[in-house]
Protein backbone atom coordinates (compact mmCIF):
# COMPACT_ATOMS: atom_id res chain seq x y z
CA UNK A 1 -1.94 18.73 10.09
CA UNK A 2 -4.15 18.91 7.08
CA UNK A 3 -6.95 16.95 6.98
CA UNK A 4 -5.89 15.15 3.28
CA UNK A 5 -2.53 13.71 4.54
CA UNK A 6 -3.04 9.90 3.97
CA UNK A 7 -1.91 8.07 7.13
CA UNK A 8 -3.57 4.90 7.29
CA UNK A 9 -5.67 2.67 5.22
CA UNK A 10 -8.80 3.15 8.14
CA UNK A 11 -9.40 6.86 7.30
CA UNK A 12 -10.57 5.48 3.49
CA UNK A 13 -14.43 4.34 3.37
CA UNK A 14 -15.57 2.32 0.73
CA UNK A 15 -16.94 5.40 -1.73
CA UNK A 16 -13.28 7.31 -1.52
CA UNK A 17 -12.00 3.77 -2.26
CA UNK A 18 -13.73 3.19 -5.44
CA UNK A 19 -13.67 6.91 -6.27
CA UNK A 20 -9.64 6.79 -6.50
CA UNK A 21 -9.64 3.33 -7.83
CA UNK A 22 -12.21 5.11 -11.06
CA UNK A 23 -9.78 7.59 -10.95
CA UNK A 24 -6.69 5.03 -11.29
CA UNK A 25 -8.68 3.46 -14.20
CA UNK A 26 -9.01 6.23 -16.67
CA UNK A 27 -5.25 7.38 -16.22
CA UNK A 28 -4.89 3.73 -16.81
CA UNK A 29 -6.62 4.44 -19.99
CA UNK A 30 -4.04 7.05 -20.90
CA UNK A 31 -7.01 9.93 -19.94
CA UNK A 32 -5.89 13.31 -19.12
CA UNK A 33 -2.10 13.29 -17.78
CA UNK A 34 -0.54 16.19 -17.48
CA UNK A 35 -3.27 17.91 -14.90
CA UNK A 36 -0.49 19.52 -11.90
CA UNK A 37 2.53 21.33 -14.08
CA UNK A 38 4.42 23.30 -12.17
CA UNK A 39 3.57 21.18 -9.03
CA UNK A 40 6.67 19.21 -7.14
CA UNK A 41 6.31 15.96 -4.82
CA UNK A 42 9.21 15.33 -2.25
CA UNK A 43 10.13 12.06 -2.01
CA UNK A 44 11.61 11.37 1.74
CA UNK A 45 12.62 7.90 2.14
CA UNK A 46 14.58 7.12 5.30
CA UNK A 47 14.73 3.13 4.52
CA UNK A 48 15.24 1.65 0.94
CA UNK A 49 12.76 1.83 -1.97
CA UNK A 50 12.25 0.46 -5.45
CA UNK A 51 8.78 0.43 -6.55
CA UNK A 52 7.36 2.78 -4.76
CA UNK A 53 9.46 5.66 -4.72
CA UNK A 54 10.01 4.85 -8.50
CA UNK A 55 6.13 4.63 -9.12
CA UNK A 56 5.50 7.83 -7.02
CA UNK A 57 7.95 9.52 -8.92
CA UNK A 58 6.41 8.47 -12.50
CA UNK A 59 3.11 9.31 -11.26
CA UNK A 60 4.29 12.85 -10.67
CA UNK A 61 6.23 13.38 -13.90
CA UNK A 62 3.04 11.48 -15.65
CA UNK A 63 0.65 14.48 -14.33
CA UNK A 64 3.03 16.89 -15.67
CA UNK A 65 4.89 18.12 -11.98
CA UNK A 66 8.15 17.26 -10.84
CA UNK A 67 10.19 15.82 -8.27
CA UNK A 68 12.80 16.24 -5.22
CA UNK A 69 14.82 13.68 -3.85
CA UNK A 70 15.95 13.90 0.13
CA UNK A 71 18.83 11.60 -1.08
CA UNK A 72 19.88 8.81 0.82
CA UNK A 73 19.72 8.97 5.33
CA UNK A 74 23.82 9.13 5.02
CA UNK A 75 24.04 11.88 2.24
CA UNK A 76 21.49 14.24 4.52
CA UNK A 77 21.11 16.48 7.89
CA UNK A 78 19.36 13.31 9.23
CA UNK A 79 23.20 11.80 9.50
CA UNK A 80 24.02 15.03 11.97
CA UNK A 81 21.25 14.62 13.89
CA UNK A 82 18.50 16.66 12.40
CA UNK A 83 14.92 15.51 13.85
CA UNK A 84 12.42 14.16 11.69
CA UNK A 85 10.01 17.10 12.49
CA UNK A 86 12.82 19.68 11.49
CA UNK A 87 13.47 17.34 8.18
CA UNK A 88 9.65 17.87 7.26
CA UNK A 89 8.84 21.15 8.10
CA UNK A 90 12.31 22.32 5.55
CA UNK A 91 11.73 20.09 2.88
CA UNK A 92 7.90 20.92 3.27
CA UNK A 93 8.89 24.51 2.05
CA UNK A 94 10.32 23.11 -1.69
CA UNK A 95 6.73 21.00 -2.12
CA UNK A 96 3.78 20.54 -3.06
CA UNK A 97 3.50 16.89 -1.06
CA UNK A 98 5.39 15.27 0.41
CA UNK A 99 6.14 10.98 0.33
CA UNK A 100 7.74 9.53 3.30
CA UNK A 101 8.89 6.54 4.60
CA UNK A 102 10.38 6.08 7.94
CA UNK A 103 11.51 2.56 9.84
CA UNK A 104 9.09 3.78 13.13
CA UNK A 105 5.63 3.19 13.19
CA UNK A 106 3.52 5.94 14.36
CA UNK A 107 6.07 8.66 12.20
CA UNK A 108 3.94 9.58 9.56
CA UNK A 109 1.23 10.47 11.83
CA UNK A 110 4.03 12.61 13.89
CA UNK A 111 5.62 14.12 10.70
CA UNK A 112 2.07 15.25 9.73
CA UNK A 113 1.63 17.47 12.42
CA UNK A 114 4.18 19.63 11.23
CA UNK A 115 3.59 20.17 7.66
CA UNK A 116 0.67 22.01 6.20
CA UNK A 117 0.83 20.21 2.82
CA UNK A 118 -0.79 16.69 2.02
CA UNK A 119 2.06 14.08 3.26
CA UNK A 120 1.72 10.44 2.21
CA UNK A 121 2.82 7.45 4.42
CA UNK A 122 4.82 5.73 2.31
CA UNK A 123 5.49 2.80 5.43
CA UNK A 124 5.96 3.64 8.78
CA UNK A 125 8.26 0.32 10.06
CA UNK A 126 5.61 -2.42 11.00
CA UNK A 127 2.86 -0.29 10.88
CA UNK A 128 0.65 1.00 7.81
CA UNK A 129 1.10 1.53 3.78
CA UNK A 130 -1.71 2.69 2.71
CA UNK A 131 -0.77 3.34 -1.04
CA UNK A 132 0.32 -0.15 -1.68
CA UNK A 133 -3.56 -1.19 -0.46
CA UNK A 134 -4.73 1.44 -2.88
CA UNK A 135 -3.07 -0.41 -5.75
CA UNK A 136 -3.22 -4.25 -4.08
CA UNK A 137 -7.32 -3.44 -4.26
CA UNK A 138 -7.13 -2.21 -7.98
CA UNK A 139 -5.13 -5.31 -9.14
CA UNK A 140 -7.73 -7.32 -6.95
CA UNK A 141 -10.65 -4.88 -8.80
CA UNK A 142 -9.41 -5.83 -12.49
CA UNK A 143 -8.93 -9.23 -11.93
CA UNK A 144 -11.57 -10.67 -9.73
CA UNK A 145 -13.48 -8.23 -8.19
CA UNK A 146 -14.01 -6.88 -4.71
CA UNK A 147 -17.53 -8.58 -3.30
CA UNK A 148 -17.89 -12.08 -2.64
CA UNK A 149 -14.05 -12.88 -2.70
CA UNK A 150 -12.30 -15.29 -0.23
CA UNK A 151 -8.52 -13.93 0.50
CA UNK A 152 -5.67 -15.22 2.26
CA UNK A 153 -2.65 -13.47 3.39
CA UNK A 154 0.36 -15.24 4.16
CA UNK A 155 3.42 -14.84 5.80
CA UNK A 156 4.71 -11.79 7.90
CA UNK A 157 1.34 -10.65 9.05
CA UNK A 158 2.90 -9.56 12.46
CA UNK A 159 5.36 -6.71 10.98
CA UNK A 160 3.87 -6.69 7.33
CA UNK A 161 2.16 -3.14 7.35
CA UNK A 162 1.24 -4.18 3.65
CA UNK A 163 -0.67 -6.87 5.63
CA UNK A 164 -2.27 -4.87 7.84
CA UNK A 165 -3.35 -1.60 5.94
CA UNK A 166 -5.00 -3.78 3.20
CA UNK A 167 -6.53 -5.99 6.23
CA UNK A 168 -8.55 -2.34 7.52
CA UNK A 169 -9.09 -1.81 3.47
CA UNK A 170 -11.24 -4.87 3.02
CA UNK A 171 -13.47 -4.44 5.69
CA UNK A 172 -15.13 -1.93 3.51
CA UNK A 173 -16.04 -5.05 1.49
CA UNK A 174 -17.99 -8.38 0.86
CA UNK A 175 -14.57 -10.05 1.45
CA UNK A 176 -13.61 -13.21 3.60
CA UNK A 177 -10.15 -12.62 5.16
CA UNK A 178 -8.07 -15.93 6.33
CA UNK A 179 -4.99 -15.50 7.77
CA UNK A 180 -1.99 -17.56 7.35
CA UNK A 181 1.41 -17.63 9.18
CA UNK A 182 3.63 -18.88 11.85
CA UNK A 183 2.47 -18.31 15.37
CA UNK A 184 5.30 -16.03 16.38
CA UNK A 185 4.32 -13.71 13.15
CA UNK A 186 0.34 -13.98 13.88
CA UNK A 187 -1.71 -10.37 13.21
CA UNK A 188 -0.31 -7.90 16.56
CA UNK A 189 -2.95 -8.17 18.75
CA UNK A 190 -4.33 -4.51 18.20
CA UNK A 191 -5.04 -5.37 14.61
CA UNK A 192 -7.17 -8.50 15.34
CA UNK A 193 -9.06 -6.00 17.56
CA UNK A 194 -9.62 -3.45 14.87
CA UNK A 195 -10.73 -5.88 12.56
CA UNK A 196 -13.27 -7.69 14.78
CA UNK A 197 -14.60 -4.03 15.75
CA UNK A 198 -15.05 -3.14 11.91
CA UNK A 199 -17.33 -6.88 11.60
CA UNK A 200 -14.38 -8.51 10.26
CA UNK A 201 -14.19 -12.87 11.53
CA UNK A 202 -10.46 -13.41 11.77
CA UNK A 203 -10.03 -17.06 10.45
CA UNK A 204 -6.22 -17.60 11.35
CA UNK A 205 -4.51 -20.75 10.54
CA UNK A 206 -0.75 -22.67 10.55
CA UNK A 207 -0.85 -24.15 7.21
CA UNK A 208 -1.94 -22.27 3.83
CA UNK A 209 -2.80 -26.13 2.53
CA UNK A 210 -6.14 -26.14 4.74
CA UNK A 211 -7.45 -22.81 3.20
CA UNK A 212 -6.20 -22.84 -0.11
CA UNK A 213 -9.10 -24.63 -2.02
CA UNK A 214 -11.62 -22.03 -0.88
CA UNK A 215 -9.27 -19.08 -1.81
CA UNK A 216 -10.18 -16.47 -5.14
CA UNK A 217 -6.77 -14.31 -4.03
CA UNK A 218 -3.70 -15.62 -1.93
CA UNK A 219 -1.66 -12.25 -1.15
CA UNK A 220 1.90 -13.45 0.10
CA UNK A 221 4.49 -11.60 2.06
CA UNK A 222 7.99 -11.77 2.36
CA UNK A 223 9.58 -12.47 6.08
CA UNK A 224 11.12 -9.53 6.81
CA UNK A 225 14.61 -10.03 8.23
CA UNK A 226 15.25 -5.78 9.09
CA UNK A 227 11.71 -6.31 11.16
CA UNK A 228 13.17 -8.75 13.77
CA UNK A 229 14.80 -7.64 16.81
CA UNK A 230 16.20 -10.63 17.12
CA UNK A 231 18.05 -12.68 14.61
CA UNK A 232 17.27 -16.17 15.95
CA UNK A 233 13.31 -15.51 15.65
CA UNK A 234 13.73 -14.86 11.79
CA UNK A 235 16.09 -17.36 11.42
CA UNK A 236 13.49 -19.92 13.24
CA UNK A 237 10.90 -19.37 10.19
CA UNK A 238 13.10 -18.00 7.40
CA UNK A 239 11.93 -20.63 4.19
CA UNK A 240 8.89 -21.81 5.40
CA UNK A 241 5.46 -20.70 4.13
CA UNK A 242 7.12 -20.62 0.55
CA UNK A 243 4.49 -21.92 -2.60
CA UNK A 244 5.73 -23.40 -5.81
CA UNK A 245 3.74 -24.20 -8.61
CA UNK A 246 2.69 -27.51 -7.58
CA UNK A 247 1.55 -25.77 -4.06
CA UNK A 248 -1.16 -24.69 -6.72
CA UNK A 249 -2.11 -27.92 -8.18
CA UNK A 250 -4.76 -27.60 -5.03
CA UNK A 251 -5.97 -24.04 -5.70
CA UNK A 252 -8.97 -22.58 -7.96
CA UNK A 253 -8.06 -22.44 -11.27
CA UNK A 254 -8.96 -18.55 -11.02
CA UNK A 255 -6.66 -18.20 -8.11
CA UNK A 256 -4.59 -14.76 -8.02
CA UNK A 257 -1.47 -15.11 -6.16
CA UNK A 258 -0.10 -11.56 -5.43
CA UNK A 259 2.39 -10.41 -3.54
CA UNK A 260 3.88 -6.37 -2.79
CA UNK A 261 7.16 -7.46 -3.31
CA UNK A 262 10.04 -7.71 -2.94
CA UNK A 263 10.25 -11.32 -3.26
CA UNK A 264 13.06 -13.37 -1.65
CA UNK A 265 11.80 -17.35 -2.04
CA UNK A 266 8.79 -17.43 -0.81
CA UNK A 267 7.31 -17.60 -4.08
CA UNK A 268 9.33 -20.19 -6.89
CA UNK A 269 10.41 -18.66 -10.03
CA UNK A 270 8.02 -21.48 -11.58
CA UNK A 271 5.01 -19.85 -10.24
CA UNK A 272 5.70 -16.64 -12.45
CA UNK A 273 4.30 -18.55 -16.19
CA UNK A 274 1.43 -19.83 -14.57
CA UNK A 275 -2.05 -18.06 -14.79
CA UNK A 276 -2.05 -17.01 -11.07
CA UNK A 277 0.94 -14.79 -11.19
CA UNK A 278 -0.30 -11.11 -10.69
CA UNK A 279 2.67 -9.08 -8.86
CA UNK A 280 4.48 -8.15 -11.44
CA UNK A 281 1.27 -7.02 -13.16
CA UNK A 282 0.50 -5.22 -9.29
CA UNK A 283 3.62 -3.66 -9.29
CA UNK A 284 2.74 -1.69 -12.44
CA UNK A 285 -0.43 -0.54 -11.21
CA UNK A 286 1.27 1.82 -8.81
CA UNK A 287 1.71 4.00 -11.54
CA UNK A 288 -1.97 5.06 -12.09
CA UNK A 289 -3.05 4.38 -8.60
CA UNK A 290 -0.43 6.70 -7.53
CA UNK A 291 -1.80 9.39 -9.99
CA UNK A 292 -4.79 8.79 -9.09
CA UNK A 293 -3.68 9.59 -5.12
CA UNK A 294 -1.57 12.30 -5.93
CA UNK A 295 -4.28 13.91 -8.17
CA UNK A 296 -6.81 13.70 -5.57
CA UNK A 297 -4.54 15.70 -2.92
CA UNK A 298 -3.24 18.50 -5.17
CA UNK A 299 -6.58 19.06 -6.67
CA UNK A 300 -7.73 20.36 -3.52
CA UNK A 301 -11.60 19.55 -4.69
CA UNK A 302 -13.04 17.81 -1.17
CA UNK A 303 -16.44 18.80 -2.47
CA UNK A 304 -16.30 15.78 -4.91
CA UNK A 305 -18.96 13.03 -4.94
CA UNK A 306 -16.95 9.87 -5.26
CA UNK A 307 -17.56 9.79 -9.35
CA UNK A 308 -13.65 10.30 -9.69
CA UNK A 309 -13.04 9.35 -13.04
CA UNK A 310 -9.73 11.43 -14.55
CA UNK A 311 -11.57 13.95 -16.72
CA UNK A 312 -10.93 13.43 -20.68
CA UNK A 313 -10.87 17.42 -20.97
CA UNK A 314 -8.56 18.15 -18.13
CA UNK A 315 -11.17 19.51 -15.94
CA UNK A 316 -10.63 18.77 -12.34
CA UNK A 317 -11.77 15.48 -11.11
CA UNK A 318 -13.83 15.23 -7.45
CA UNK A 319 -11.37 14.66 -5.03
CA UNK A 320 -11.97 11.83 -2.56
CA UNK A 321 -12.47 13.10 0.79
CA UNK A 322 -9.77 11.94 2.97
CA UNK A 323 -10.35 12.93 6.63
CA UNK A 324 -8.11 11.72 9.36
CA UNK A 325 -8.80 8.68 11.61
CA UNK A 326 -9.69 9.10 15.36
C-alpha cells in the first residue's frame, strides 16, 4: 500500500490540513490549472454518486488529466463475481489514482493493499469520507474560521461517515463539537472513544433547540434509509430532526447551516434564501479541494513544508505528507 492513499480523516494533522486547504484556495483563485496532463484518475464507485464523483472528475479535467469510469456495479465484472481486490489491482493498471467508493466499511483500507498507486476513499458504507471533510473544513475556513468555533452535527451521526471523518478532522482544532441526534443514531461507540482519546469533550444531546443559541456552524445530515438493516428503525425517526427557517429564529445571526448533501427534508426549502444557507456553496468547493487532493498525490513531492499554495508559474507545489494511520 503506498503510504499517500487517503483512508481516513485521522491520518491528516493540522499542518497537511491547512497546507491542502492553501492549496484549494489558490486553484480557487483560478492559479495554475492544468499541472498533471497526460495523468488519468479512475473513478470506482460501487454505490451511487453525484457530487463527488462529478467534482472528482472536474478536478481532474481542471488540472489538465483525464478520466475512467468503472461504469455502473451491473454493467461490470463485479456483477460475475469479480473480488474487489481483483477489481483494483486491473483497473489500477489504466491509472494514475484511483477514487473508490464501496457500501463496506473497512474496503478502502483493504483495496489499498493491493494497489501501488495513491487510492482515495471516496466512502466506505458507515465508515469514513475523508474528502468531503477536506472541503466541509474549507467552506467552514472561508466563512467563519476554524479556532474558537462551536459546531453541531445533527442527525445520522451513527452511520454518517461524513459525520465521523470531519468529527477526527476537528480535533486538530480550537473547535467545540456538540452532538445532536436520536438515541438509536448516537456516535458508534468506537468513535466517542477516538474522540475523547484525541482531547475531544463529546457534548451529546436529544434536541438541537438546547444547543442551538451557542452554535457558529450547525452541519446536518440526512437519515440514511440504505444504512439501516432494518426498515422499522429508519422508519421510527424518518422526519424528525428536520430545521425550517423559523428553527433559526433562535440561532446566531452568523450561523452556517451546512449540510454534505443530499438533502431529503431535513432541511425546508425556506432555509435556502436565508443568510445561513452554505451547502450549495459547500458543494462547489469540492472542485478546488479536490484539486487540491489530487494535486498533492500525483505530485509525488512528500518533502513539502505545509506552504501548499498552487504555484502561479506551474512549479510543483509541496505536497502534504499523508502517512497512514496506525
Amino acid at each position: 500500500m503506498r503510504e499517500d492513499s487517503l483512508l481516513t480523516a485521522a491520518q491528516l494533522s493540522r499542518g497537511e490540513i491547512e497546507g491542502l486547504l492553501d492549496r484549494a484556495a489558490a486553484f480557487d483563485a483560478g492559479t495554475a490549472d492544468a499541472r498533471h496532463p497526460g495523468r488519468v484518475l479512475a473513478l470506482c464507485f460501487f454505490e451511487p454518486s453525484t457530487r463527488t464523483k462529478m467534482s472528482f472528475e472536474t478536478a481532474m479535467k481542471r488540472l489538465g488529466g483525464e478520466t475512467v469510469d468503472m461504469g455502473s456495479v451491473e454493467s461490470s465484472s463485479v456483477s460475475k463475481g469479480e473480488s474487489l481486490a481483483d477489481t483494483v489491482r486491473v483497473i489500477e493498471g489504466y491509472a494514475d489514482a484511483l477514487v473508490l467508493r464501496h457500501p463496506s466499511e473497512g474496503s478502502a483500507r483493504m483495496a489499498a493493499e493491493f494497489v501501488d498507486v495513491p487510492l482515495v476513499n471516496a466512502g466506505d458504507g458507515a465508515g469514513q469520507h475523508p474528502s468531503q471533510t477536506l472541503l466541509d473544513l474549507y467552506t467552514m475556513r472561508e466563512t467563519i474560521g476554524l479556532d474558537g468555533v462551536t459546531v453541531g452535527v445533527m442527525g445520522d451521526l451513527k452511520y454518517g461517515r461524513t459525520v465521523h471523518s470531519l468529527a477526527e478532522a476537528l480535533t486538530n482544532f480550537d473547535v467545540e463539537q456538540h452532538f445532536v441526534s436520536p438515541e438509536s443514531l448516537r456516535l458508534p461507540p468506537n468513535v466517542r472513544y477516538d474522540l475523547r482519546e484525541a482531547g475531544a469533550a463529546v457534548h451529546e444531546h436529544r434536541d438541537v433547540d438546547a444547543v442551538l443559541p451557542e452554535l457558529d456552524v450547525l452541519y446536518v445530515t440526512r437519515i440514511q434509509r440504505e444504512r439501516f438493516p432494518d426498515e422499522n428503525e429508519y422508519r421510527a425517526v424518518a422526519g424528525d430532526y428536520r430545521i425550517d427557517a423559523a428553527t433559526l429564529e433562535a440561532a446566531k445571526p452568523g450561523l452556517q447551516v451546512m449540510h454534505p448533501l443530499p438533502r431529503v427534508d431535513e432541511i425546508a426549502a425556506d432555509v435556502d434564501d436565508t443568510d445561513h444557507a452554505r451547502y450549495f456553496e459547500q458543494a462547489h468547493n469540492g472542485v478546488p479541494v479536490r484539486m487540491a487532493l489530487l494535486d498533492a498525490l500525483l505530485s509525488g513531492d512528500r518533502e513539502g513544508d505545509g506552504d501548499s499554495h498552487a504555484r502561479a508559474d506551474g512549479g510543483a507545489a509541496p505536497s502534504p505528507d499523508l502517512e497512514p494511520d496506525s
